[in-house]
Protein backbone atom coordinates (compact mmCIF):
# COMPACT_ATOMS: atom_id res chain seq x y z
CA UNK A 1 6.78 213.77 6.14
CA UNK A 2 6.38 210.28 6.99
CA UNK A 3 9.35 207.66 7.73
CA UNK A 4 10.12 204.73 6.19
CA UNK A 5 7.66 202.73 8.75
CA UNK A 6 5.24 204.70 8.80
CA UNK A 7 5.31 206.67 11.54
CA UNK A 8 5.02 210.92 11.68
CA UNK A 9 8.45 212.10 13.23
CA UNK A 10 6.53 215.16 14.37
CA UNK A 11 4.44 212.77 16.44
CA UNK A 12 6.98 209.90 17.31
CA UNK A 13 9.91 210.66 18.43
CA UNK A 14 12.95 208.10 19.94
CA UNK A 15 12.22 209.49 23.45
CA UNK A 16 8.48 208.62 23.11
CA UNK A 17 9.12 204.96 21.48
CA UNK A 18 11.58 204.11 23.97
CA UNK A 19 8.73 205.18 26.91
CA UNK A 20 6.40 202.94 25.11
CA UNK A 21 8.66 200.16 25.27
CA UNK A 22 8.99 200.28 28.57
CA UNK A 23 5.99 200.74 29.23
CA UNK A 24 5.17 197.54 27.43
CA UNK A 25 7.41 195.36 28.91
CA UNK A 26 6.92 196.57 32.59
CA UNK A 27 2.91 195.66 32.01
CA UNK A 28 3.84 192.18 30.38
CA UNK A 29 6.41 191.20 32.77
CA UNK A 30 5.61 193.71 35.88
CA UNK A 31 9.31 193.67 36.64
CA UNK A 32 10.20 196.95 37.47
CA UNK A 33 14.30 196.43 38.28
CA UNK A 34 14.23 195.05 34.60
CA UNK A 35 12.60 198.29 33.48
CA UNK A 36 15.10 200.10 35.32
CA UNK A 37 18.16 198.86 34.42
CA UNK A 38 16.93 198.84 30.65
CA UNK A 39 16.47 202.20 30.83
CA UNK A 40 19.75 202.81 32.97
CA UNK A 41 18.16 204.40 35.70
CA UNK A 42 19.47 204.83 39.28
CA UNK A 43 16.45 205.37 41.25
CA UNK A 44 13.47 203.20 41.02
CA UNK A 45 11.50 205.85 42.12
CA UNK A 46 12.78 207.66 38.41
CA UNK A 47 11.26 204.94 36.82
CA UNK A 48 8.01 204.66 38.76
CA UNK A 49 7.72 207.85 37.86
CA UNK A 50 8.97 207.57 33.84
CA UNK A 51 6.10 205.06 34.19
CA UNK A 52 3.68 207.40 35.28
CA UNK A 53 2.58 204.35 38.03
CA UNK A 54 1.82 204.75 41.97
CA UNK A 55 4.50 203.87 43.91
CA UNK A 56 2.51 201.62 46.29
CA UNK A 57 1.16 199.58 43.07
CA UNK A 58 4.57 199.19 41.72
CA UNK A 59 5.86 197.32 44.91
CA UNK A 60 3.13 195.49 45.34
CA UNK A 61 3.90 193.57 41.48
CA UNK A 62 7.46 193.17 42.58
CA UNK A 63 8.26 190.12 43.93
CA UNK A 64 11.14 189.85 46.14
CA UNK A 65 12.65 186.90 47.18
CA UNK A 66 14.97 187.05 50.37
């Protein structure tokens, strides 16, 4: 069965369009707090590793400003 946009539910599920999106607006952006409060995370290491990015390259694309 196919949905209404196109897409095979057997393949495409919620939980992997809403990792996608993420996905897509960490790379864009690189902001990883943003990612993480999107996806209502406490950790940033759960969403490094959501991600399925290094740690060490994550902090190195977040800018901090103190």
């Amino acid at each position: 069965m196919v949905s209404s946009i196109g897409l095979d539910p057997k393949r495409y599920g919620t939980h992997s369009m809403r990792r996608t999106k993420a996905a897509h607006i960490y790379k864009k952006t690189g902001n990883l707090r943003a990612v993480q409060l999107l996806l209502g995370h406490r950790k940033l290491e759960s969403t490094v590793q959501y991600l399925g990015i290094e740690v060490d390259d994550a902090l190195a694309s977040e800018q901090v400003e103190l």
